[in-house]
Protein backbone atom coordinates (compact mmCIF):
# COMPACT_ATOMS: atom_id res chain seq x y z
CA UNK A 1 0.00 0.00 0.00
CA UNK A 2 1.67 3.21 -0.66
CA UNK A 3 0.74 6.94 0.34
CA UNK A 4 -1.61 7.81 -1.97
CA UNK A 5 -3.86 4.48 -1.42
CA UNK A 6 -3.21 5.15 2.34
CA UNK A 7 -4.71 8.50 2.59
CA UNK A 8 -7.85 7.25 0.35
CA UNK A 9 -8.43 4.73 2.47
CA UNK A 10 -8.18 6.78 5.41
CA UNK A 11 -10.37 9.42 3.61
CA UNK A 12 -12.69 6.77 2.78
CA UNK A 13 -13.38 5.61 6.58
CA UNK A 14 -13.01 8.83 8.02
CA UNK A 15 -16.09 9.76 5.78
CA UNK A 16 -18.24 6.93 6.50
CA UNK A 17 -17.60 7.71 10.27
CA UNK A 18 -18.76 10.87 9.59
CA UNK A 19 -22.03 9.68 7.53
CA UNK A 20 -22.65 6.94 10.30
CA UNK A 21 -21.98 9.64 13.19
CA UNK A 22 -24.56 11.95 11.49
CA UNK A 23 -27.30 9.42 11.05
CA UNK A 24 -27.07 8.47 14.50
CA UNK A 25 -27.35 12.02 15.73
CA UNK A 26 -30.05 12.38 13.46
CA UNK A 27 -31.79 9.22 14.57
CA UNK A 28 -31.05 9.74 18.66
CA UNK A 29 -32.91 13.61 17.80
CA UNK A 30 -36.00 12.35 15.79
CA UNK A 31 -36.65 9.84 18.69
CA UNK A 32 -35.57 12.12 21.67
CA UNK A 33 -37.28 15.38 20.23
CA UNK A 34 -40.39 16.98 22.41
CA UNK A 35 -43.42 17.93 20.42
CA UNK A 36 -45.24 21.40 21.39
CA UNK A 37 -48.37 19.61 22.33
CA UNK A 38 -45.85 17.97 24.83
CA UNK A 39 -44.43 21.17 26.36
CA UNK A 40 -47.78 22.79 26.27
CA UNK A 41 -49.45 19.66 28.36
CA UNK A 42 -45.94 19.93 30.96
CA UNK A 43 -46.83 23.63 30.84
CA UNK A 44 -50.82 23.11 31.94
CA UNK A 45 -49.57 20.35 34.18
CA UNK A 46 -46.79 22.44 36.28
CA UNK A 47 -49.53 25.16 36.29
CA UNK A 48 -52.28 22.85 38.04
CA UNK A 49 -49.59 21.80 40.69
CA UNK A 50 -48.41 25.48 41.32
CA UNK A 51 -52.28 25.78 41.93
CA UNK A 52 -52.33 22.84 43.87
CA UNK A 53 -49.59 24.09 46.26
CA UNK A 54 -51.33 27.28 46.60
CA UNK A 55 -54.42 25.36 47.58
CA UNK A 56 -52.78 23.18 49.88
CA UNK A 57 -50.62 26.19 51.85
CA UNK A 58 -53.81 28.24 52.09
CA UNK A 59 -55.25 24.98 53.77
CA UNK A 60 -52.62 24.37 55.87
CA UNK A 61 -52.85 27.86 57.11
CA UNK A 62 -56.66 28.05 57.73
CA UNK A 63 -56.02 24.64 59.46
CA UNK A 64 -53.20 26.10 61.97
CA UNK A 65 -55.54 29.15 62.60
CA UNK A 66 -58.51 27.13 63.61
CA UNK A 67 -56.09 24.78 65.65
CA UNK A 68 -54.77 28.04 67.37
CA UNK A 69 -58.49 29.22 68.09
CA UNK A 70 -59.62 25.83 69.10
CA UNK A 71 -56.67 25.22 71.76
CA UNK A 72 -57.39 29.00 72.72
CA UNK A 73 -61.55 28.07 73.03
CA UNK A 74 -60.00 25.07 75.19
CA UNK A 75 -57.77 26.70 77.60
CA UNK A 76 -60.81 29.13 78.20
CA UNK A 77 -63.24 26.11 78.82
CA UNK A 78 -60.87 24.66 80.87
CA UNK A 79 -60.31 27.75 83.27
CA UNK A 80 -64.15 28.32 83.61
CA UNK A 81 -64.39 24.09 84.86
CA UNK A 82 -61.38 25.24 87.23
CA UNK A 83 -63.46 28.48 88.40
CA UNK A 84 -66.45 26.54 88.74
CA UNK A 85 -65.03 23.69 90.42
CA UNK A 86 -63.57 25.44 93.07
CA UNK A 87 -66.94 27.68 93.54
CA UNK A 88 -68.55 24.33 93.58
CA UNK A 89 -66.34 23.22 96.45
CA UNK A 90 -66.42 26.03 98.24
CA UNK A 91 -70.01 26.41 98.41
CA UNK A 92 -70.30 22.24 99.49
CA UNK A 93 -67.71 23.26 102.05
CA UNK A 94 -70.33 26.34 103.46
CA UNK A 95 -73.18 24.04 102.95
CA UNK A 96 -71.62 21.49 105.18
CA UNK A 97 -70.53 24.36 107.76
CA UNK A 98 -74.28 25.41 107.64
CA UNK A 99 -75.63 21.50 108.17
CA UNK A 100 -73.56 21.72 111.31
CA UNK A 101 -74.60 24.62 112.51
CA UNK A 102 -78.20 24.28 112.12
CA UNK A 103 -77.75 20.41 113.42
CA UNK A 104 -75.98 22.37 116.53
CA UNK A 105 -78.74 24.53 117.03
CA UNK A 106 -81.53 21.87 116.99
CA UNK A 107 -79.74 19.68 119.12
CA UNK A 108 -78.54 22.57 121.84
CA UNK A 109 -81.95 24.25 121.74
């Protein structure tokens, strides 16, 4: 083989390299490429979970402000049973003091 075959044959498979390299690019893009009904549908879809979010962190909000007014409604209800359960006792301690009074009277009189 001398220089001039040499260099055609290197010409030769450094072309079909080429040719093969740009079908497969070509192929790997026809199969890979995204359509615009595609990026419009990934479009609508990000846009209903942005919406989604939104819905969900107004939720979560409305549900920790309820929760807050709920635990407040609580403490308050629980005070007022404190309140009244000491009145209570403290009126079952004067009617007591009063039973034994009046049962000191009737018996001493």
């Amino acid at each position: 083989m001398n220089r001039t075959e040499f260099i055609l044959t290197t010409t030769i498979i450094l072309f079909v390299a080429f040719c093969l390299g740009w079908f497969a690019n070509w192929l790997f893009n026809r199969f890979v490429r995204v359509s615009h009904s595609d990026v419009s549908a990934l479009d609508k879809m990000a846009q209903s979970l942005y919406e989604a979010e939104e819905m969900r962190d107004q939720a979560i909000t409305y549900i920790e402000k309820r929760e807050s007014e709920m635990s407040n409604q609580l403490s308050q209800a629980e005070a007022e049973l404190r309140a009244a359960m000491e009145g209570l006792r403290v009126a079952r301690t004067e009617a007591e003091e009063l039973r034994t009074y009046i049962e000191q009277q009737n018996s001493g009189g």
